[in-house]
N, C-alpha and C. Protein backbone atom coordinates (compact mmCIF):
# COMPACT_ATOMS: atom_id res chain seq x y z
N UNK A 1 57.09 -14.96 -30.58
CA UNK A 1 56.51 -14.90 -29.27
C UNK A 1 55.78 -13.57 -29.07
N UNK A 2 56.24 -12.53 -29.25
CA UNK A 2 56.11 -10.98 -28.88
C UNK A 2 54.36 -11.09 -30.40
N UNK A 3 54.50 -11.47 -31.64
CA UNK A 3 53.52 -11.65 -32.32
C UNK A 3 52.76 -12.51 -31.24
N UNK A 4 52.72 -13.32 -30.95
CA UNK A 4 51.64 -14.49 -29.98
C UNK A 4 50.92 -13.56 -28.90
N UNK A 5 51.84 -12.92 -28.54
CA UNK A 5 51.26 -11.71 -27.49
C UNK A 5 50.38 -10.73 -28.08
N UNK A 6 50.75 -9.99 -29.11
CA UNK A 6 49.76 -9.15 -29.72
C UNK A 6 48.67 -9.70 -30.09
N UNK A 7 48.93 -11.18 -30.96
CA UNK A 7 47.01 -11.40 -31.51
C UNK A 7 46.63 -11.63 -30.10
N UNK A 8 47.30 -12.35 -29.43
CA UNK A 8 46.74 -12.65 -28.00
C UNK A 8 45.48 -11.45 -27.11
N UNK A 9 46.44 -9.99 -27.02
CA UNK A 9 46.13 -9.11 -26.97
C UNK A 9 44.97 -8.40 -27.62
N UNK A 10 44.92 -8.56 -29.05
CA UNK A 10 44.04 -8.07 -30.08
C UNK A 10 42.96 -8.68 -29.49
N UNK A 11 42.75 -10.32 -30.25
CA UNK A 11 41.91 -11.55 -29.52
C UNK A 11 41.00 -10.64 -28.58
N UNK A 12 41.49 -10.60 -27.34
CA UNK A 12 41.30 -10.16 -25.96
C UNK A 12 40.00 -9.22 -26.08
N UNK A 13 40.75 -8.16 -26.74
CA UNK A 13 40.45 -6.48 -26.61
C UNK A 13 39.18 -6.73 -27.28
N UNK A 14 39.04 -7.23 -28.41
CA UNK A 14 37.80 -7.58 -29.34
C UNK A 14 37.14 -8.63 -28.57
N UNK A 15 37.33 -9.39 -27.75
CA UNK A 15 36.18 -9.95 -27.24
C UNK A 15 35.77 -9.21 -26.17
N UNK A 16 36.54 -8.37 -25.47
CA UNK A 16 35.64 -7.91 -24.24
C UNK A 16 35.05 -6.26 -24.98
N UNK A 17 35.65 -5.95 -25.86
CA UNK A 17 34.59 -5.02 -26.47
C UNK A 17 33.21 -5.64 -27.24
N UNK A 18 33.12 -6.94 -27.73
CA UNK A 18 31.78 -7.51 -27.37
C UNK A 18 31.07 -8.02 -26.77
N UNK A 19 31.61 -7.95 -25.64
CA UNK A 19 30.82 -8.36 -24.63
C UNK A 19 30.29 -6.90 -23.80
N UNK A 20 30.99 -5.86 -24.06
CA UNK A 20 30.84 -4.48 -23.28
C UNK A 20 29.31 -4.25 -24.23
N UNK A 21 30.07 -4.43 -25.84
CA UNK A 21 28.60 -3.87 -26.56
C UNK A 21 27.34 -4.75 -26.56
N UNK A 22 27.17 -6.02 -25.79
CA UNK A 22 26.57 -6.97 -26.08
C UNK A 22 25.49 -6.60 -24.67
N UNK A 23 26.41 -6.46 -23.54
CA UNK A 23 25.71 -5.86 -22.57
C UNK A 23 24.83 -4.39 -22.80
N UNK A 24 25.64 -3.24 -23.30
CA UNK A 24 25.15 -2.19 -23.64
C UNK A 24 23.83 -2.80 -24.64
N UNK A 25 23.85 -3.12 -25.47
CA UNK A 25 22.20 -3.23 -25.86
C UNK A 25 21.80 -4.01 -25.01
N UNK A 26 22.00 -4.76 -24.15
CA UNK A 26 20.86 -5.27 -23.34
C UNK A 26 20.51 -4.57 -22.12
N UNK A 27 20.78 -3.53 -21.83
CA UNK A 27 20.53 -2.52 -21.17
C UNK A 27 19.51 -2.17 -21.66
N UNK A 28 18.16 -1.97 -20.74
CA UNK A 28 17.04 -1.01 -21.61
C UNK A 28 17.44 0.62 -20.96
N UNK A 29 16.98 1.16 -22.37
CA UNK A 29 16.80 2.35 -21.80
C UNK A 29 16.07 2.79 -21.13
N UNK A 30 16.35 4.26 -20.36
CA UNK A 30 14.85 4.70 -19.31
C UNK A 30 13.76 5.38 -20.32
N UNK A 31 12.36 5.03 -19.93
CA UNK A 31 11.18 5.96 -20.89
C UNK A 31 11.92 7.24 -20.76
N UNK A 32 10.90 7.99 -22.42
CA UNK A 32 11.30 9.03 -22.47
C UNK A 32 10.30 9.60 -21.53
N UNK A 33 10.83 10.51 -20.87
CA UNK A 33 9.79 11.22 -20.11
C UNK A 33 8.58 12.14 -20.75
N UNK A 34 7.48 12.05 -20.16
CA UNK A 34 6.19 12.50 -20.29
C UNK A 34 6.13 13.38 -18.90
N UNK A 35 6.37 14.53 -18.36
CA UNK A 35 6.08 15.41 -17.44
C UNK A 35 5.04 15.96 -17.42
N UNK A 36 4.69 16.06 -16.07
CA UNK A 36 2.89 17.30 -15.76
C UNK A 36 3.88 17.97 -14.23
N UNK A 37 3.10 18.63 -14.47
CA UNK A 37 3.34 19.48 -12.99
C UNK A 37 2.01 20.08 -12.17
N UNK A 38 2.52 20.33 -10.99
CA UNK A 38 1.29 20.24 -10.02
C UNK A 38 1.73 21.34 -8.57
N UNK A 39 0.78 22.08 -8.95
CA UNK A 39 1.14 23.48 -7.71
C UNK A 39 0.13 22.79 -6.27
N UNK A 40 1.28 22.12 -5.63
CA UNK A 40 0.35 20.99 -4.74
C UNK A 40 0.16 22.20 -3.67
N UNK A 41 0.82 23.16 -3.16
CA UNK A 41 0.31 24.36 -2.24
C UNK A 41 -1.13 25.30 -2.74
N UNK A 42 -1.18 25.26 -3.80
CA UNK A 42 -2.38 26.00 -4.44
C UNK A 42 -3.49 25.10 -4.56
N UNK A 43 -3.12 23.81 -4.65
CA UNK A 43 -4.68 22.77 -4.78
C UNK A 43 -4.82 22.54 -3.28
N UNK A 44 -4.01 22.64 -2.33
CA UNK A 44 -4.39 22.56 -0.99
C UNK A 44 -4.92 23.44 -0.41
N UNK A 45 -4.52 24.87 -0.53
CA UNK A 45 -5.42 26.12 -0.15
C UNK A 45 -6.68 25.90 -0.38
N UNK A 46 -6.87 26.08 -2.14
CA UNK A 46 -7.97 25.75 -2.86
C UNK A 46 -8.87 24.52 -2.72
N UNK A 47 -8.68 23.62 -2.06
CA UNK A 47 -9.51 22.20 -2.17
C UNK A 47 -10.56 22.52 -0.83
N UNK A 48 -11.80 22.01 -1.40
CA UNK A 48 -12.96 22.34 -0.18
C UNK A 48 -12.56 21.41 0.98
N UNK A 49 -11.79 20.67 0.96
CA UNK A 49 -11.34 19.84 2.54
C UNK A 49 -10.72 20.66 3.31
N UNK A 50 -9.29 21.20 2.87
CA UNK A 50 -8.50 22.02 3.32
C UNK A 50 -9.75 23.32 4.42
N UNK A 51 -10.62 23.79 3.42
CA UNK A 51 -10.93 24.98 3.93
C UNK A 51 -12.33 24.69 4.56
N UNK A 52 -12.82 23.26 4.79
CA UNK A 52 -13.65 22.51 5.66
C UNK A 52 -12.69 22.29 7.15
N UNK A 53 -11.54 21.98 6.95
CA UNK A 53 -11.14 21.45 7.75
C UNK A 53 -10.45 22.82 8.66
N UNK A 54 -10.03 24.10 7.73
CA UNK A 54 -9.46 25.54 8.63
C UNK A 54 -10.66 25.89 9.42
N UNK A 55 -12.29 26.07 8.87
CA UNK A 55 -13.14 26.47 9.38
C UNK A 55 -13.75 25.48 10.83
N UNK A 56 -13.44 24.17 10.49
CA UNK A 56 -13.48 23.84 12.14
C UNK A 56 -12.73 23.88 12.80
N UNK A 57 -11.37 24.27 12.51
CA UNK A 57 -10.43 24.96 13.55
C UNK A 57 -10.88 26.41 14.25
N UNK A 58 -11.14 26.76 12.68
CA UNK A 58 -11.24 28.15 14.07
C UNK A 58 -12.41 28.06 14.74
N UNK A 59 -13.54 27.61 14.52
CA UNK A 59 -14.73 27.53 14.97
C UNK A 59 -14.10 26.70 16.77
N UNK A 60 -13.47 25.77 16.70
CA UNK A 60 -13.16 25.19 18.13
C UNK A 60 -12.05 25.84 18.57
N UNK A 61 -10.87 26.42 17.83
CA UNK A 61 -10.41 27.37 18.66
C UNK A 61 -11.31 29.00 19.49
N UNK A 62 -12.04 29.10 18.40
CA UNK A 62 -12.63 30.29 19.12
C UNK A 62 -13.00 29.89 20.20
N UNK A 63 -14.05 28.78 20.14
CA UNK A 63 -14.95 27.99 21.31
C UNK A 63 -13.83 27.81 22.71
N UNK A 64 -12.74 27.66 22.59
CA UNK A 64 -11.28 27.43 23.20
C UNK A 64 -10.86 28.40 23.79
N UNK A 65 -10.68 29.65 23.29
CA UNK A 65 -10.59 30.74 23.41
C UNK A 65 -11.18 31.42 24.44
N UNK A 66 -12.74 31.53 24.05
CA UNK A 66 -13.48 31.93 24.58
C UNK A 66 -13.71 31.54 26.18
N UNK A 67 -13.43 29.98 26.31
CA UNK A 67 -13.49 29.55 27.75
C UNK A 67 -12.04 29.49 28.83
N UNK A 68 -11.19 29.92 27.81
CA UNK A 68 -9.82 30.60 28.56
C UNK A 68 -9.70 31.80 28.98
N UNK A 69 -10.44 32.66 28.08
CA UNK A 69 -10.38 33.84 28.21
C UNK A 69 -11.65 34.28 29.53
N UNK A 70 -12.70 33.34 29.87
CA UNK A 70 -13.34 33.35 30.95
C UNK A 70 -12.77 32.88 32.24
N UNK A 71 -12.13 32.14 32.07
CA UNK A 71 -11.17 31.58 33.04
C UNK A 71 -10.22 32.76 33.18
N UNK A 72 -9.39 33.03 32.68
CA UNK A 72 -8.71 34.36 32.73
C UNK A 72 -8.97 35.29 33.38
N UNK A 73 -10.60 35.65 33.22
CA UNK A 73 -11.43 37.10 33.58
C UNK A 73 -11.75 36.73 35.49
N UNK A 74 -12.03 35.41 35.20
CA UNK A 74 -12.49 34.71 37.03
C UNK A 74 -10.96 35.47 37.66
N UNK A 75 -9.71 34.37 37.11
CA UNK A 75 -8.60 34.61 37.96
C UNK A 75 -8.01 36.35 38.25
N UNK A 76 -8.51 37.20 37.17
CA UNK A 76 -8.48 38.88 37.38
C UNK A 76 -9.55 39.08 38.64
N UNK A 77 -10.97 38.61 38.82
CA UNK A 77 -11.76 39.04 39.34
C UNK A 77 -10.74 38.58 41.26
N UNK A 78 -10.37 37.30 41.21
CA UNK A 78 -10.02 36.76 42.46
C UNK A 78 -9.05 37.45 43.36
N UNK A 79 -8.03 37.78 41.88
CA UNK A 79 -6.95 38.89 42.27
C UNK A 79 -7.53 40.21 42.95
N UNK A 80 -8.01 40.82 42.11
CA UNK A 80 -8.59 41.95 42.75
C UNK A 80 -9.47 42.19 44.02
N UNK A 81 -9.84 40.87 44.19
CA UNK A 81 -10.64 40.77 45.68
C UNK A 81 -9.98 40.13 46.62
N UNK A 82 -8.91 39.44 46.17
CA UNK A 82 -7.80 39.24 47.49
C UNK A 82 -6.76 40.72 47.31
N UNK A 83 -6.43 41.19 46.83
CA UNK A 83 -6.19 42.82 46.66
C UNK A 83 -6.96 43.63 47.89
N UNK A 84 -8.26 43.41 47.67
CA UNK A 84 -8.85 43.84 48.47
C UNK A 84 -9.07 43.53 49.91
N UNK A 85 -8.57 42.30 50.17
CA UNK A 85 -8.92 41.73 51.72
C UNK A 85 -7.35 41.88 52.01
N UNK A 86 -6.55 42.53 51.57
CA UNK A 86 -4.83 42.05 51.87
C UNK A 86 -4.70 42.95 53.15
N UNK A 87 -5.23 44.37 53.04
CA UNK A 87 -5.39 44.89 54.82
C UNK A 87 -5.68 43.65 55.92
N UNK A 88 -7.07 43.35 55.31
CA UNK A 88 -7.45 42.68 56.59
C UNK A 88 -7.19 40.71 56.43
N UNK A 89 -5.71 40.61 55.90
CA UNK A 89 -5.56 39.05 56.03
C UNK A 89 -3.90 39.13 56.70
N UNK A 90 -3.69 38.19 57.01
CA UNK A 90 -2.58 38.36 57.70
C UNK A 90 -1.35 37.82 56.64
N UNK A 91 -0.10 39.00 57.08
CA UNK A 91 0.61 38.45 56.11
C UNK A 91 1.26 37.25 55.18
N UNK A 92 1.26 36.16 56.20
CA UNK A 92 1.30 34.88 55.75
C UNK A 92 -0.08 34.18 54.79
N UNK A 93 -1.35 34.69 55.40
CA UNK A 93 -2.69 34.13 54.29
C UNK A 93 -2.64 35.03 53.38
N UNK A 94 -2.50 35.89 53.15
CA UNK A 94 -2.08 37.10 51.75
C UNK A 94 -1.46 35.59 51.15
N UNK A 95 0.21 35.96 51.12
CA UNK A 95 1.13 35.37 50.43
C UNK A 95 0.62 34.09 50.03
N UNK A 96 -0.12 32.90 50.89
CA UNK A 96 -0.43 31.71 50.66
C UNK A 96 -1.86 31.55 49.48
N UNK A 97 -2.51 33.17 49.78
CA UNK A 97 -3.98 32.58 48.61
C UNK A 97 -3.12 33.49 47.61
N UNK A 98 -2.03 34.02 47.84
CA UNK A 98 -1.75 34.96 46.09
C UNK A 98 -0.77 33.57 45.73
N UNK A 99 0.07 32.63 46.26
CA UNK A 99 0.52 31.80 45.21
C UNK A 99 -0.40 31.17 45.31
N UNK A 100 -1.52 30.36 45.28
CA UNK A 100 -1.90 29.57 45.00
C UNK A 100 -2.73 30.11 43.77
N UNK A 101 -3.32 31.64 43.61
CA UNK A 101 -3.41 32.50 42.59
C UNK A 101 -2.93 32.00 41.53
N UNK A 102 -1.22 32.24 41.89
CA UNK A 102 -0.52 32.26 40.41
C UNK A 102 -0.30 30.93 39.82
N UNK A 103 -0.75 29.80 40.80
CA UNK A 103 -0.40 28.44 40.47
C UNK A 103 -1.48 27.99 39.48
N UNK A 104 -2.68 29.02 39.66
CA UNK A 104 -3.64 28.33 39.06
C UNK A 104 -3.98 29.36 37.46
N UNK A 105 -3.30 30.20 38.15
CA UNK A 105 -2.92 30.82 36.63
C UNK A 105 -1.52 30.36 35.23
N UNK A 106 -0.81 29.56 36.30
CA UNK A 106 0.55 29.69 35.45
C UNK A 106 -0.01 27.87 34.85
N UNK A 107 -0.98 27.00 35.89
CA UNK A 107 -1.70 26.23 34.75
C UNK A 107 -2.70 26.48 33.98
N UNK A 108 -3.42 27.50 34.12
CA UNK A 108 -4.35 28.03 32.87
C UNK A 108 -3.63 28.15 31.72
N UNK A 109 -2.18 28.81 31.69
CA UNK A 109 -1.32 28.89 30.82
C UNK A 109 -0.87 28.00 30.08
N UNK A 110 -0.64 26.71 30.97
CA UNK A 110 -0.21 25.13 30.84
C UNK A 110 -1.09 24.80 29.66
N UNK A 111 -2.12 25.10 30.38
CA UNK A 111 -3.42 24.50 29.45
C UNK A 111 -3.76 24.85 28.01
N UNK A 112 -3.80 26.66 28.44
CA UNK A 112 -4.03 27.11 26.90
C UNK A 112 -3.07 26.60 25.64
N UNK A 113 -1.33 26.69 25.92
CA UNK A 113 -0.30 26.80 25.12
C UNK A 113 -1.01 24.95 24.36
N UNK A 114 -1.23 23.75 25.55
CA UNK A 114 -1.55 22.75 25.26
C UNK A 114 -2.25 22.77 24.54
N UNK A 115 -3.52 23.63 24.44
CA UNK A 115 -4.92 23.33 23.69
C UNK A 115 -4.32 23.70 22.22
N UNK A 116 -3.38 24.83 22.07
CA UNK A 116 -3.01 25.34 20.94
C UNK A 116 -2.25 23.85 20.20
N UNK A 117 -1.43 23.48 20.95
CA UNK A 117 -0.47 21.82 20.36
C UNK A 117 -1.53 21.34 19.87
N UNK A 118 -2.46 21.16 20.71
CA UNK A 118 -3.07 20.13 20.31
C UNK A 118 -3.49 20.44 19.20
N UNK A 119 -4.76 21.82 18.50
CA UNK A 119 -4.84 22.10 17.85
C UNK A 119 -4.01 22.28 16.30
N UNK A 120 -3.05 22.54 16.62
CA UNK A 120 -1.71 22.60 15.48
C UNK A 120 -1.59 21.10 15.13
N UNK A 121 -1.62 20.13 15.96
CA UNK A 121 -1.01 18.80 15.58
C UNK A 121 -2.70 18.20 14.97
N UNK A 122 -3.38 18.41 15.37
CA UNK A 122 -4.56 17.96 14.67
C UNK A 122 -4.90 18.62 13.15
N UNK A 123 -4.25 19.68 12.88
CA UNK A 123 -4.72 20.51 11.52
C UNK A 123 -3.59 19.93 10.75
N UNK A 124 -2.17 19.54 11.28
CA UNK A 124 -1.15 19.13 10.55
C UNK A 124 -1.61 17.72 9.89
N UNK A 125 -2.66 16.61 11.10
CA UNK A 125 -2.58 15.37 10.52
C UNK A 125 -3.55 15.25 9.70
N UNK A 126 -4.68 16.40 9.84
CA UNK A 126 -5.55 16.20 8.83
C UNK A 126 -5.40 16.63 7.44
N UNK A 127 -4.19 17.59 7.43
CA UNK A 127 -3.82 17.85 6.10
C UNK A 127 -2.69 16.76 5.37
N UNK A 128 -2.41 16.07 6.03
CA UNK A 128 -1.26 15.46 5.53
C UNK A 128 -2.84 14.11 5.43
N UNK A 129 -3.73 14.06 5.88
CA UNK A 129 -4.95 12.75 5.77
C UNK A 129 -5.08 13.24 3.98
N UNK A 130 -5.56 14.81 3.77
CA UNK A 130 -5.62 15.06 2.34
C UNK A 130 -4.71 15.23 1.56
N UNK A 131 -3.42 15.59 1.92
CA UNK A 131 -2.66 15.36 0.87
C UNK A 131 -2.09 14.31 0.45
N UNK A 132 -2.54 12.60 1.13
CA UNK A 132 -2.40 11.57 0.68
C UNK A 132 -3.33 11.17 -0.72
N UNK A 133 -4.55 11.77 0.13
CA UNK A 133 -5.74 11.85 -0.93
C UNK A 133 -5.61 12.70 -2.57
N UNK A 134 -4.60 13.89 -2.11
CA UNK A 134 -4.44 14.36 -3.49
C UNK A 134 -3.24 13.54 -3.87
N UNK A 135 -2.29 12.99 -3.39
CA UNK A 135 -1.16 12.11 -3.92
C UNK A 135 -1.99 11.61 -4.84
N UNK A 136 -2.73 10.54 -4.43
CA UNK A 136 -3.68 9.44 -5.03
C UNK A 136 -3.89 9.74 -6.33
N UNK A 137 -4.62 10.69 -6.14
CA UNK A 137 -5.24 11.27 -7.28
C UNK A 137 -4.48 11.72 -8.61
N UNK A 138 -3.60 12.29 -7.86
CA UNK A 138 -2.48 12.84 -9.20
C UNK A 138 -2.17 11.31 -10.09
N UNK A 139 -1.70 10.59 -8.95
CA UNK A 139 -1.46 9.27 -9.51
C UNK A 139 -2.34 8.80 -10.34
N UNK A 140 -3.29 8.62 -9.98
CA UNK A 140 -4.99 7.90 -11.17
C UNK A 140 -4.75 8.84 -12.33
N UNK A 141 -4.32 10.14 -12.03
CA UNK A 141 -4.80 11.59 -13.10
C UNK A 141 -3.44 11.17 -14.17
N UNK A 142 -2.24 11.21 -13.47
CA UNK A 142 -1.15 10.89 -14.42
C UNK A 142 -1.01 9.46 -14.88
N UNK A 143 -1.97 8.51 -14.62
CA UNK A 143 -2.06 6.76 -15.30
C UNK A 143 -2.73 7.04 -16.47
N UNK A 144 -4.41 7.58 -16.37
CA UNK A 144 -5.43 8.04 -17.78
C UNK A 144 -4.37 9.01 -18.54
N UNK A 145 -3.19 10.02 -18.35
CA UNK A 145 -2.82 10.71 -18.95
C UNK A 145 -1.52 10.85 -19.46
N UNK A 146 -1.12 9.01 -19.30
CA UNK A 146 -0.17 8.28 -19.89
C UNK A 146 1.27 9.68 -19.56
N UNK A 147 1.14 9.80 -18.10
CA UNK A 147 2.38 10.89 -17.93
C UNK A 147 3.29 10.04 -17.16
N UNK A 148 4.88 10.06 -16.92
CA UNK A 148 5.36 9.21 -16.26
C UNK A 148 5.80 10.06 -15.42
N UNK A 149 6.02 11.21 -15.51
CA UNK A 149 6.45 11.96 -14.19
C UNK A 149 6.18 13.28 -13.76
N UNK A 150 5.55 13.51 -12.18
CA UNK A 150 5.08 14.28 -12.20
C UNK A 150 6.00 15.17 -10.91
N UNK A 151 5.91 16.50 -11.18
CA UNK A 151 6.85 17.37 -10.44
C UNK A 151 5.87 18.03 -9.47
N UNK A 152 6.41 18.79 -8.57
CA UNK A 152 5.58 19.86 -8.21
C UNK A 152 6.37 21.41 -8.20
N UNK A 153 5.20 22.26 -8.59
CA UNK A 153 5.47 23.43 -9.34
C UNK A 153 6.27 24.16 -8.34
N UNK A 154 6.45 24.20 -7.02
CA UNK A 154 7.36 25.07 -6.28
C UNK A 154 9.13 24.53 -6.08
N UNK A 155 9.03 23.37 -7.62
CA UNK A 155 10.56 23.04 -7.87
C UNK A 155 10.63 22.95 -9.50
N UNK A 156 9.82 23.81 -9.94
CA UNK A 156 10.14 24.46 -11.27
C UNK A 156 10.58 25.85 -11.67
N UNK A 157 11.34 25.95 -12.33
CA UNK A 157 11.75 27.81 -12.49
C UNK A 157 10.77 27.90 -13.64
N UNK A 158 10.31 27.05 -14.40
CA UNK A 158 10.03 27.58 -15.77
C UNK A 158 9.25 26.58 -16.59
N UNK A 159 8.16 26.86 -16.75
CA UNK A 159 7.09 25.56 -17.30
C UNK A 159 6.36 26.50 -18.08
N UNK A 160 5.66 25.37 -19.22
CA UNK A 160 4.75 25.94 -19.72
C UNK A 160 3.23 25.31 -19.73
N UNK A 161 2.21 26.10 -19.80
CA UNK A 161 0.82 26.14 -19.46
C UNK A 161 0.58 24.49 -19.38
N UNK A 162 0.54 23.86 -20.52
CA UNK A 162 -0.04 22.46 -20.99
C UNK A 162 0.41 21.97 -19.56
N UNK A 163 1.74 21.70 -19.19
CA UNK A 163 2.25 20.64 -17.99
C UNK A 163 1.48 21.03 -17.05
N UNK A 164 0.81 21.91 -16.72
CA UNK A 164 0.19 22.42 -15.61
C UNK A 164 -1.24 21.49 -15.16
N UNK A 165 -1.19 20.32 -14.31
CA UNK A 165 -2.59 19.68 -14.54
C UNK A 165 -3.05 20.05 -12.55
N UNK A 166 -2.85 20.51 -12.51
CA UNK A 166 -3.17 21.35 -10.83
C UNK A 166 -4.55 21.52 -10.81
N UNK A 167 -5.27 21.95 -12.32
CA UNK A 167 -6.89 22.15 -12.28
C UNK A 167 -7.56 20.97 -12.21
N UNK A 168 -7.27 19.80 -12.85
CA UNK A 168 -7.68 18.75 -12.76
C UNK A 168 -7.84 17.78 -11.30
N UNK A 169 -6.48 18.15 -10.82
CA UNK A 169 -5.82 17.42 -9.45
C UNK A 169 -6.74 18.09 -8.70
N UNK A 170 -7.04 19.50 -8.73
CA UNK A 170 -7.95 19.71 -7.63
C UNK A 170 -9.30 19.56 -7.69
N UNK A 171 -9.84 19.35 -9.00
CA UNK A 171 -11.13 18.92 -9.31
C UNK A 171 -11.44 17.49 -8.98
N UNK A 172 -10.50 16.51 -8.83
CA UNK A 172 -10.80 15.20 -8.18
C UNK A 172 -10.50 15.36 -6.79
N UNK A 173 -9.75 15.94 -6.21
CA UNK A 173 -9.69 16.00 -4.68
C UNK A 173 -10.78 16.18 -4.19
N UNK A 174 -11.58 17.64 -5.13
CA UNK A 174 -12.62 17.88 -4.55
C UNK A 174 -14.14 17.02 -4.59
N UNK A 175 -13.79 16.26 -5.57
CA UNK A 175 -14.82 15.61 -5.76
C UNK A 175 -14.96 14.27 -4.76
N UNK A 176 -13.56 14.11 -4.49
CA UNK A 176 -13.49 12.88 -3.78
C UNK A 176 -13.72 13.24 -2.21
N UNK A 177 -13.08 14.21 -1.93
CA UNK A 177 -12.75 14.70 -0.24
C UNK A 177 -13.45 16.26 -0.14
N UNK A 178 -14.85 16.14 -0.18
CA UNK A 178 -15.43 18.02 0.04
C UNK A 178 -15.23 18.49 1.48
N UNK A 179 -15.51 17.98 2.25
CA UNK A 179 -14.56 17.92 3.84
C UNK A 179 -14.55 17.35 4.76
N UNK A 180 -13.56 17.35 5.92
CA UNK A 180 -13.31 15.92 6.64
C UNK A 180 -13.64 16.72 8.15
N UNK A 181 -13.81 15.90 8.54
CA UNK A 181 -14.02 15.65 10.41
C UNK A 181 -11.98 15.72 10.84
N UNK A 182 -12.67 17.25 11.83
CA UNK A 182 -11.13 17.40 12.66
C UNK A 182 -11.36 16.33 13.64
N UNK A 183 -10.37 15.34 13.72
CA UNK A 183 -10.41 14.28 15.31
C UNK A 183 -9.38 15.07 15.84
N UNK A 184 -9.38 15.99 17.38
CA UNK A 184 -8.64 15.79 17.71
C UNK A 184 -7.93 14.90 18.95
N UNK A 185 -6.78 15.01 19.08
CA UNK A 185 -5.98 13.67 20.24
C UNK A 185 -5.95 14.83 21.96
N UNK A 186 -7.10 14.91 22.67
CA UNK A 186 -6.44 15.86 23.83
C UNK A 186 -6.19 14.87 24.90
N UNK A 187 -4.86 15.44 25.71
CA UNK A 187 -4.55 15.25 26.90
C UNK A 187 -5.60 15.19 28.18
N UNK A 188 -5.21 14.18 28.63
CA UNK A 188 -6.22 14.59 30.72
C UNK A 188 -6.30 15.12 30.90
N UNK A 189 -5.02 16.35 30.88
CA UNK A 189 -4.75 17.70 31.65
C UNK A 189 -5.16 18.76 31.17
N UNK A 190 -5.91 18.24 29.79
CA UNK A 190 -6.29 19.92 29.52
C UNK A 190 -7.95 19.70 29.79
């Protein structure tokens, strides 16, 4: 009996160790990897969209600027000339044209901090519009260059030159995207 149990046992052990090894080769393995790497902060600085797209920022922030900062100069000028009539206004019209002063200053403020959002959220979506565009690209760049995986260089300690295809990646960005139209999204209120 105790023999019946062992081949029993044996039996057993040898069939599910071929079936363990039977599975194990039918397991594929993963490709061997083919790596490139890609300094995606340096092809974004560097790509003529990026620095199409900073130069109409500042160009409409200045423009922005400039008509806040006139607005600004009015609400100094108003101050100083209700400053000047405060002898001859009575204490209650003083107090009533100086808040209405600061009301229209503390929304100039409203406005500017807004124009800045707005600004920030429009430079954010247009860069994230090109860095889809350089996604893309890497992708097409690493299909012709039979690479299966590609990193980016500010999660490498240590690479060498060849993996580096960042010159390429930015030479199709640029070819594809030389620069884009800022849309931005503004509010009523500003």
């Amino acid at each position: 009996m105790t023999q019946l149990r062992v081949a029993f046992a044996l039996a057993l052990t040898f069939s599910v160790l071929g079936v363990m090894t039977a599975n194990a080769q039918a397991v594929s393995k993963p490709p061997v990897p083919s790596i490139a790497i890609v300094d995606v902060e340096g092809v974004m600085r560097d790509s003529l969209a990026v620095k199409s797209a900073r130069s109409q920022i500042d160009v409409i922030a200045k423009d922005l600027q400039k008509g806040i900062a006139e607005e600004e100069e009015a609400l100094r000028a108003e101050e100083r000339t209700l400053q000047q009539q405060r002898a001859i206004l009575s204490p209650e019209k003083y107090a009533e044209e100086r808040q209405a002063l600061q009301q229209r200053a503390a929304a100039l403020q409203q406005r500017a901090r807004n124009l800045r959002q707005t600004l920030d959220r429009g430079m954010a979506k247009t860069m994230q519009r090109i860095q889809i565009v350089l996604f893309e690209e890497i992708g097409k760049l690493a299909e012709e260059m039979d690479v299966n995986l590609v990193l980016p260089r500010s999660q490498i300690v240590v690479a060498v030159e060849p993996f580096n295809i960042s010159k390429q990646a930015l030479e199709r960005l640029n070819a594809r995207l030389t620069e884009v139209d800022m849309a931005l999204e503004r509010n009523e209120k500003q």
